[in-house]
C-alpha atoms as a PDB file:
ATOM      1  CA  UNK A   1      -9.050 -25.040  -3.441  1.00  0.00           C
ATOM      2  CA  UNK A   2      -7.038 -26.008  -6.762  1.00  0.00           C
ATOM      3  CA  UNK A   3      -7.039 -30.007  -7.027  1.00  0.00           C
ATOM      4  CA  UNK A   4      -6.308 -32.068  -9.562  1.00  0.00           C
ATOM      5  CA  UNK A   5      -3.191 -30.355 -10.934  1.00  0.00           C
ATOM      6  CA  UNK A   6      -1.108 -31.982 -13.622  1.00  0.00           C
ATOM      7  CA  UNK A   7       2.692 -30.290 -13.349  1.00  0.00           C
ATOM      8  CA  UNK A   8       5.381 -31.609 -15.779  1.00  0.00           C
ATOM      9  CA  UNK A   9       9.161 -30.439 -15.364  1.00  0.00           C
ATOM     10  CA  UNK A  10      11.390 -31.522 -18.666  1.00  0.00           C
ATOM     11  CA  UNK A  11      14.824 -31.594 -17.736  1.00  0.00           C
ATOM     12  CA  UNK A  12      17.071 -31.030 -21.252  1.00  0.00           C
ATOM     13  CA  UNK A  13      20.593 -31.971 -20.750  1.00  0.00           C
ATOM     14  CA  UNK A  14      21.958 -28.965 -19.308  1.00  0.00           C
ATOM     15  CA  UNK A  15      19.724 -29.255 -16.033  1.00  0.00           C
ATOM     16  CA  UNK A  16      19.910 -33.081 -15.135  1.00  0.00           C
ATOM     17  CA  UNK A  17      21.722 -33.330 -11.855  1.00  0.00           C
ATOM     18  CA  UNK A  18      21.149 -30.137 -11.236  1.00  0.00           C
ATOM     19  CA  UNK A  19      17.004 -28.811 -10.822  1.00  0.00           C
ATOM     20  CA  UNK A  20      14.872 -31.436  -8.631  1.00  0.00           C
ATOM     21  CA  UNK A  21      11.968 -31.984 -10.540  1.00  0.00           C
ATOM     22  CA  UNK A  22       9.745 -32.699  -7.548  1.00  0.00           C
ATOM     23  CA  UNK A  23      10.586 -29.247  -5.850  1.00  0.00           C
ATOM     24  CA  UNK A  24       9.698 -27.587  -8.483  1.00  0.00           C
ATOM     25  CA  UNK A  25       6.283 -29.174  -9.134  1.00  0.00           C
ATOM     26  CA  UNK A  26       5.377 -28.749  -5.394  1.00  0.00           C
ATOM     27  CA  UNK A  27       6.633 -25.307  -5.112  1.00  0.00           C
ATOM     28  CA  UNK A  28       4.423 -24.359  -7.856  1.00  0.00           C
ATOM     29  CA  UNK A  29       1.876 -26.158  -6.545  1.00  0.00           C
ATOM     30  CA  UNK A  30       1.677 -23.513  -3.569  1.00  0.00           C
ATOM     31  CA  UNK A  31       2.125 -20.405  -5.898  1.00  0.00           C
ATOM     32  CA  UNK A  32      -0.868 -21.516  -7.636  1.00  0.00           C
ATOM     33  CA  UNK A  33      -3.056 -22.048  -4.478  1.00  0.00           C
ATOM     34  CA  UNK A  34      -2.193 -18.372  -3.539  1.00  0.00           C
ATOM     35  CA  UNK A  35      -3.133 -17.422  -7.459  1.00  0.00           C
ATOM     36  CA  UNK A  36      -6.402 -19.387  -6.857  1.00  0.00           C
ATOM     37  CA  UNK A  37      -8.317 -16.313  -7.597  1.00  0.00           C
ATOM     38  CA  UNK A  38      -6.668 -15.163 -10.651  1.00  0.00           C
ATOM     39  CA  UNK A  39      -7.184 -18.708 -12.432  1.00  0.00           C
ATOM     40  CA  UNK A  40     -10.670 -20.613 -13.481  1.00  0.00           C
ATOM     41  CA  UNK A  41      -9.584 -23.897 -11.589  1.00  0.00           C
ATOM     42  CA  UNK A  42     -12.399 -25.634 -13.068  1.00  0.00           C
ATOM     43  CA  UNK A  43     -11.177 -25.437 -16.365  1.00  0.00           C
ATOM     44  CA  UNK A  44      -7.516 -24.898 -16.487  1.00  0.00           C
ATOM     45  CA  UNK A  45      -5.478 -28.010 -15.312  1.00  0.00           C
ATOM     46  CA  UNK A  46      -1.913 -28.418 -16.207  1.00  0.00           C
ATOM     47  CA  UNK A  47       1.290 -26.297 -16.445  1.00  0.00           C
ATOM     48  CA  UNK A  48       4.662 -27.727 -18.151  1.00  0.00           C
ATOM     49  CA  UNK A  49       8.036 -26.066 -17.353  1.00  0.00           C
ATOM     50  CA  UNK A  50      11.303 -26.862 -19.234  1.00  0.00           C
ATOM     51  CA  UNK A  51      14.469 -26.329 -17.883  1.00  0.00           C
ATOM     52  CA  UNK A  52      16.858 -25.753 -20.488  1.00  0.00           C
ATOM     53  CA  UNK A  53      20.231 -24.260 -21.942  1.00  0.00           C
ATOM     54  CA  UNK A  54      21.388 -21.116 -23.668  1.00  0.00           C
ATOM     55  CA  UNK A  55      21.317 -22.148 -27.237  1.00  0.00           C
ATOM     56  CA  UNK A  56      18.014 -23.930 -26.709  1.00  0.00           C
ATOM     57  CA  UNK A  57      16.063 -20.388 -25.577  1.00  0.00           C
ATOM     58  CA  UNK A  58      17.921 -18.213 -27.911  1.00  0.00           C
ATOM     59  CA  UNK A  59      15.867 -20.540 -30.585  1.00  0.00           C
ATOM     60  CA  UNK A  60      12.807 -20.376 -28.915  1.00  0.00           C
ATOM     61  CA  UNK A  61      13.016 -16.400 -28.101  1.00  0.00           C
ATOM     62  CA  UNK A  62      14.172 -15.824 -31.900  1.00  0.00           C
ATOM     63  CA  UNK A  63      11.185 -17.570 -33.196  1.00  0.00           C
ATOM     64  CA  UNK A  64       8.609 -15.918 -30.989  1.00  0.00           C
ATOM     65  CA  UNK A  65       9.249 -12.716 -29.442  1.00  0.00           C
ATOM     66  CA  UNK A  66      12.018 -11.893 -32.760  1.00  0.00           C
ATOM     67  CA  UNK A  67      14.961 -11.269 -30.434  1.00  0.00           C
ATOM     68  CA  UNK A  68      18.075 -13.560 -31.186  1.00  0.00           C
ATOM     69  CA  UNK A  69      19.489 -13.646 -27.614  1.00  0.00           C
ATOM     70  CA  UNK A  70      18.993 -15.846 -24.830  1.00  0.00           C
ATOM     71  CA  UNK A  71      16.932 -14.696 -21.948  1.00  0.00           C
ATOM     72  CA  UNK A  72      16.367 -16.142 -18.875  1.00  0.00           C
ATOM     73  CA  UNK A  73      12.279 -16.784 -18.857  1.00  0.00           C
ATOM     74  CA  UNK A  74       9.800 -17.744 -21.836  1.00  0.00           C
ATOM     75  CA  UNK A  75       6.226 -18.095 -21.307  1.00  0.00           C
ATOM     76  CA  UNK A  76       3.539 -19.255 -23.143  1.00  0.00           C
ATOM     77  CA  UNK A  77       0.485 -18.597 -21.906  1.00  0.00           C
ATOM     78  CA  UNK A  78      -2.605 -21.172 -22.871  1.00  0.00           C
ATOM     79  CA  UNK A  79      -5.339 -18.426 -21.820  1.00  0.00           C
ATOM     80  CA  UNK A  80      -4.489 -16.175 -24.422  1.00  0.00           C
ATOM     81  CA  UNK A  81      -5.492 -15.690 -27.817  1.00  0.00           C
ATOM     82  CA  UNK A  82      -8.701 -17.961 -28.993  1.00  0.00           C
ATOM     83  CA  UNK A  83     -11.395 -17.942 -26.530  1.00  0.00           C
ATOM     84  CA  UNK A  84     -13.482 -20.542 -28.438  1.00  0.00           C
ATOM     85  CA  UNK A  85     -13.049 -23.291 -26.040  1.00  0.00           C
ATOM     86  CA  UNK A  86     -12.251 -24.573 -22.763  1.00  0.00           C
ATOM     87  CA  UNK A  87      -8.941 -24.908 -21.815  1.00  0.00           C
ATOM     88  CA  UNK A  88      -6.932 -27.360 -19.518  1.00  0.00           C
ATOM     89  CA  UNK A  89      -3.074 -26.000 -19.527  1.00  0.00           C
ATOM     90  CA  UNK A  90      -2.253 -22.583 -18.102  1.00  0.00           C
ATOM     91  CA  UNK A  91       0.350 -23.157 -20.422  1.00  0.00           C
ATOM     92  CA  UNK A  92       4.262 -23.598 -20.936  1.00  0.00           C
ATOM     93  CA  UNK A  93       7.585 -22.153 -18.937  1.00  0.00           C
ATOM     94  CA  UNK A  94      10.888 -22.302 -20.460  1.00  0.00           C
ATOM     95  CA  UNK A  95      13.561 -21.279 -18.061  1.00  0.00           C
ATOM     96  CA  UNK A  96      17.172 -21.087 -19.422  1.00  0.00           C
ATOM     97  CA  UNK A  97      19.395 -22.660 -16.494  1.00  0.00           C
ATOM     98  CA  UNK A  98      22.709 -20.993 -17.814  1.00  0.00           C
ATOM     99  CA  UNK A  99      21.284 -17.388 -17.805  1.00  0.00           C
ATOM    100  CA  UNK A 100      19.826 -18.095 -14.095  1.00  0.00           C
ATOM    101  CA  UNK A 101      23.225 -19.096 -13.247  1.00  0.00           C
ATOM    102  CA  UNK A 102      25.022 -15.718 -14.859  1.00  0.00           C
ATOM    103  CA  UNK A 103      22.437 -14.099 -13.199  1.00  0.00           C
ATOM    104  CA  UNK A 104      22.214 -15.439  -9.936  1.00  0.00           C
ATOM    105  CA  UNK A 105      25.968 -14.851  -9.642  1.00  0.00           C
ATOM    106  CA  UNK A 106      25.461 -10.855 -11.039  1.00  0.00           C
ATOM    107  CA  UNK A 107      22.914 -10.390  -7.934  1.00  0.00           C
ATOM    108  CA  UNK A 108      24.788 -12.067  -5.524  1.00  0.00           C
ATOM    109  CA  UNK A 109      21.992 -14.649  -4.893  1.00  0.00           C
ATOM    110  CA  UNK A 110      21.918 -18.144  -4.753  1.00  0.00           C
ATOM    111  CA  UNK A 111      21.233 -20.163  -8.278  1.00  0.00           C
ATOM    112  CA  UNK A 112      17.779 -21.570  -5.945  1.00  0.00           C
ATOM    113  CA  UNK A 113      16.856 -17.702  -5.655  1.00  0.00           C
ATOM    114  CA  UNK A 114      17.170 -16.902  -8.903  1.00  0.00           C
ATOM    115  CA  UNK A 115      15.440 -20.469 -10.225  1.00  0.00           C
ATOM    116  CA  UNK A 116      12.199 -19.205  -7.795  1.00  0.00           C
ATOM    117  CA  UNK A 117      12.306 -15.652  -9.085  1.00  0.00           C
ATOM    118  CA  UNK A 118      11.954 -17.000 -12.677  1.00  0.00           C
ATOM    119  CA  UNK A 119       9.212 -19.532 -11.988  1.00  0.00           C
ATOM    120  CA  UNK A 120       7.083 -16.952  -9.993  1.00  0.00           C
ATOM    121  CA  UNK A 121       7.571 -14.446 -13.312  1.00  0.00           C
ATOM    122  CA  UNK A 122       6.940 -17.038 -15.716  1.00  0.00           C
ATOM    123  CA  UNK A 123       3.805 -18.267 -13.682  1.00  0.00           C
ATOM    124  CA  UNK A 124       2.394 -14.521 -13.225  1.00  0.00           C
ATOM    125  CA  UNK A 125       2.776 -14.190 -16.973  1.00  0.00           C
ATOM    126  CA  UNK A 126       0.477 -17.090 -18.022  1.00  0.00           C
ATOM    127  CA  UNK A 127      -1.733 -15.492 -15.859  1.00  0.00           C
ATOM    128  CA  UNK A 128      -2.038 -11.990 -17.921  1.00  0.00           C
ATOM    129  CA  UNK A 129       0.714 -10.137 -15.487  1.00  0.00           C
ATOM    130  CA  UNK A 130       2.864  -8.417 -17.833  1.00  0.00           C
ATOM    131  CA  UNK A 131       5.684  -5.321 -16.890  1.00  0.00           C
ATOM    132  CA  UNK A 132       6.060  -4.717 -20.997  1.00  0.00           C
ATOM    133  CA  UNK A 133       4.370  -1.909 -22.934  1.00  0.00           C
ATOM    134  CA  UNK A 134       1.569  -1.814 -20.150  1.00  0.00           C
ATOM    135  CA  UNK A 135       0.789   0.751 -17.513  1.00  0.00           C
ATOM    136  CA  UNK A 136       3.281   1.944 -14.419  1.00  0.00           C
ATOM    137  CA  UNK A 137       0.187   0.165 -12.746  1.00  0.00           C
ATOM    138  CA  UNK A 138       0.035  -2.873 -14.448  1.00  0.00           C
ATOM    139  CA  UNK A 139       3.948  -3.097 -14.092  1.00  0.00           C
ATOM    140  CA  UNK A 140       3.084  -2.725  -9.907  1.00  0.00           C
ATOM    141  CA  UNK A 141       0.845  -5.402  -9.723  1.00  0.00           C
ATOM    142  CA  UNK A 142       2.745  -7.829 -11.124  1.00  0.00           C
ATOM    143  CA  UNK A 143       5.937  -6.658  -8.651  1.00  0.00           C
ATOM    144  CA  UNK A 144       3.936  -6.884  -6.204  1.00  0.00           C
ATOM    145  CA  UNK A 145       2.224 -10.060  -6.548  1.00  0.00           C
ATOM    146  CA  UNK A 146       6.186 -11.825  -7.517  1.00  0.00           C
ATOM    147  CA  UNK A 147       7.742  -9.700  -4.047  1.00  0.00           C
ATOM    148  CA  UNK A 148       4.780 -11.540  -2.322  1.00  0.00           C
ATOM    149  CA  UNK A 149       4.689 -15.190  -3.574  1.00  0.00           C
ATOM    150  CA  UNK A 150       8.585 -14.919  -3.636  1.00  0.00           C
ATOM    151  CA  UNK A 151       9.084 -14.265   0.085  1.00  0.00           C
ATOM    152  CA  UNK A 152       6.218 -16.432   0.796  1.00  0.00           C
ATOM    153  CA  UNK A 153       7.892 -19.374  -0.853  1.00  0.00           C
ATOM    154  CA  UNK A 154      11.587 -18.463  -0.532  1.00  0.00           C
ATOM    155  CA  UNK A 155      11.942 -20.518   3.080  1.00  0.00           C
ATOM    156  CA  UNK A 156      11.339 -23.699   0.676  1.00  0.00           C
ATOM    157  CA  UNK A 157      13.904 -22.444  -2.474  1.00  0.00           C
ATOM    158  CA  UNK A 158      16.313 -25.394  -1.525  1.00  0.00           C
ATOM    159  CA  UNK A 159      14.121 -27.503  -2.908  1.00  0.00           C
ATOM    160  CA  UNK A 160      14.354 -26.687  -6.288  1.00  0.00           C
ATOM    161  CA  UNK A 161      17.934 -27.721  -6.830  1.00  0.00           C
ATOM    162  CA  UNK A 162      19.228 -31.674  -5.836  1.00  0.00           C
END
């Protein structure tokens, strides 16, 4: 069982009052005991997740994926890249609270729906899940493994939002 996690939620400006730090770090918490078997839990340690605004990710998103637009989920994946050395963060989540909002309200879902749907995709991805330029199979797996974790975890979504 994974022990010993480190989780740290920023809160920028636009998501004080509004995302519950605590929630957040506990719900992920879960998701990554269900993941236990895609990660190397003696090695890998900590995950950071920033809640942010608009103008914030369109910054971020321009500088490393070359698309000036916001979007609603960056991740940055630790596990990637270099395999020289042991590593102790899955890596970094940037979730832009004003598209989750626009986008909650285009679904017809709750803003602590759409705030779980993001983490889950941003978690799968520092994981290696991808749904870009990757088999219809690859694409599957990672649906399949964000339908599960979501409706596993989606009794607890009021938690994520004070």
């Amino acid at each position: 069982m994974l022990k010993n996690w480190k989780i740290d939620v920023l809160l920028q400006t636009t998501a004080r009052g509004i995302v519950n730090p605590d929630g957040v770090a506990a719900i992920l918490e879960k998701a990554l005991i269900e993941l236990e078997s895609e990660i190397d839990a003696r090695v890998v340690k900590r995950l950071s997740v920033l809640f942010t605004g608009d103008s914030e990710i369109k910054l971020l998103n321009a500088h490393y994926r070359g698309k000036d637009t916001p979007t609603d989920v960056l991740s940055f994946s630790m596990l990637e890249g270099d395999d020289s050395g042991p590593r102790t963060s899955l890596g970094d989540i940037v979730i832009s609270i004003d598209t989750a909002r626009r986008q909650a309200e285009d679904l017809q879902v709750s803003l602590e729906e759409e705030l779980l749907r993001l983490l889950l995709h941003g978690l799968l991805h520092l994981l290696g899940f991808d749904h870009e330029n990757v088999s219809e199979k690859e694409v599957l797996r990672m649906q399949a493994a964000e339908d599960a974790l979501y409706n596993l975890l989606l009794p607890e979504k009021d938690s994520l939002i004070l």
